[in-house]
Protein backbone atom coordinates (compact mmCIF):
# COMPACT_ATOMS: atom_id res chain seq x y z
CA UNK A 1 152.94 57.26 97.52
CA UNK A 2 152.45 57.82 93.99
CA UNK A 3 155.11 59.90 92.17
CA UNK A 4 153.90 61.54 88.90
CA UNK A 5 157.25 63.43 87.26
CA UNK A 6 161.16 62.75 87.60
CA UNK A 7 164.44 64.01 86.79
CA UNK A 8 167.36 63.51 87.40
CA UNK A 9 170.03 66.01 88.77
CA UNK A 10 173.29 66.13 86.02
CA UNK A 11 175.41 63.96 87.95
CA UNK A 12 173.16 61.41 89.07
CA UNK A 13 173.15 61.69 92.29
CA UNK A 14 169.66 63.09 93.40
CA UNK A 15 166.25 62.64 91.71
CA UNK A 16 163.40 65.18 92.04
CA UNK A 17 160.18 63.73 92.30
CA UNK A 18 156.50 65.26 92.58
CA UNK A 19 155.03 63.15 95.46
CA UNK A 20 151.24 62.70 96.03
CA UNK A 21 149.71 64.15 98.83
CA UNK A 22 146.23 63.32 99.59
CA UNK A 23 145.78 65.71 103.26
CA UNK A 24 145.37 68.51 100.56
CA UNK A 25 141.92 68.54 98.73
CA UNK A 26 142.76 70.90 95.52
CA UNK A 27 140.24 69.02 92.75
CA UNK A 28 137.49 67.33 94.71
CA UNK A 29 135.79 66.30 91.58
CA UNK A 30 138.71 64.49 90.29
CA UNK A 31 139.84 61.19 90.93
CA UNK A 32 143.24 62.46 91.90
CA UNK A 33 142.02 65.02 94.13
CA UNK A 34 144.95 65.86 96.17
CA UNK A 35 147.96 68.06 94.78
CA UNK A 36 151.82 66.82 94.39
CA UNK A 37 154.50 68.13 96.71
CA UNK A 38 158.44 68.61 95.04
CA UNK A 39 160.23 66.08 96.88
CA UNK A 40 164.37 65.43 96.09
CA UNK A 41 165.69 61.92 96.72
CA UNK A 42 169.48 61.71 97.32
CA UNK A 43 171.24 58.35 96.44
CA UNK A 44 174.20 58.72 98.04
CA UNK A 45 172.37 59.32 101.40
CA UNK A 46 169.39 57.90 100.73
CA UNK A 47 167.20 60.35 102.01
CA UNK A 48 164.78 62.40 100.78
CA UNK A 49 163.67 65.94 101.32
CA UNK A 50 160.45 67.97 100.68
CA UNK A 51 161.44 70.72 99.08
CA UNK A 52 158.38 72.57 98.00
CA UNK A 53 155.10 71.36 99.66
CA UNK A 54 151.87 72.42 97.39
CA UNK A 55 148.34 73.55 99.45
CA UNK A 56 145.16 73.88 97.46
CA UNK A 57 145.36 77.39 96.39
CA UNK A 58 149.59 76.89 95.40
CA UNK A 59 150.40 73.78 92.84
CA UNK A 60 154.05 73.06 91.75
CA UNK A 61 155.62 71.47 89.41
CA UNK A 62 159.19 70.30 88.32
CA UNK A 63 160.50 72.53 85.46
CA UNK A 64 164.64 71.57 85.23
CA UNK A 65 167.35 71.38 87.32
CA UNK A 66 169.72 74.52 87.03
CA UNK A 67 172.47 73.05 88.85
CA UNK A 68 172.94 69.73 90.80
CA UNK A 69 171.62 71.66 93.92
CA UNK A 70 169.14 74.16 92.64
CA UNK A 71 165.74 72.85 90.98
CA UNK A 72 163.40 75.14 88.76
CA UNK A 73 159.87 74.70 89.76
CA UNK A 74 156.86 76.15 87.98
CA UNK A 75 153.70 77.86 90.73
CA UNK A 76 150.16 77.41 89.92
CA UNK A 77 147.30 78.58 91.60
CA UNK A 78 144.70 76.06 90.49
CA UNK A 79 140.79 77.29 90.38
CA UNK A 80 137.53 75.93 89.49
CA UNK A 81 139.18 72.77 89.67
CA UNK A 82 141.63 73.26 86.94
CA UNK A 83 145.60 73.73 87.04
CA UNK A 84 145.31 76.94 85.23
CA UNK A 85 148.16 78.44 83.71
CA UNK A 86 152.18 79.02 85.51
CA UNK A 87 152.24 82.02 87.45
CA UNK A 88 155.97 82.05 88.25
CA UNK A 89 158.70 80.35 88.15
CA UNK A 90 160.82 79.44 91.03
CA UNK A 91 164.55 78.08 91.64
CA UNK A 92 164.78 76.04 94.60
CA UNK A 93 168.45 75.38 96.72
CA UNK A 94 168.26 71.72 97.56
CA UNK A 95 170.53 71.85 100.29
């Protein structure tokens, strides 16, 4: 899938991604009209987790990590086809 953001974790070891998913039709007049779910990669195990999944009325994206297992996300509730503005912030645990 196509990933649009990433950063890293401090120590390296996992990578948050925003991952594309196109079951979600959020901006059906756009090109890209599906919406990007948080998704953590961990190198050392090399898996990868879905931490935040976005729906067409809720749109996330990747603000910072806080810690090596907490992420900072910003919410969005997209309308009329546009992102619109952050409507809260949210820490995620990773594990």
């Amino acid at each position: 899938g196509v990933a649009l953001e990433q950063l890293w974790s401090e120590d390296s070891t996992k990578i948050a991604i925003t991952k594309y998913n196109d079951e979600i039709i959020a901006f059906p007049d756009r090109e890209v009209s599906g919406v990007f779910d948080i998704v953590v990669y961990d190198v050392n195990s090399m898996t990868e987790k879905t931490i935040l999944k976005s729906t067409a009325t809720e749109y996330y994206t990747i603000e910072e990590w806080v810690d090596n297992d907490t992420i900072s996300c910003n919410k969005y509730t997209p309308q009329n086809g546009e992102l619109g503005s952050i409507v809260e912030k949210k820490d995620v645990k990773i594990s």
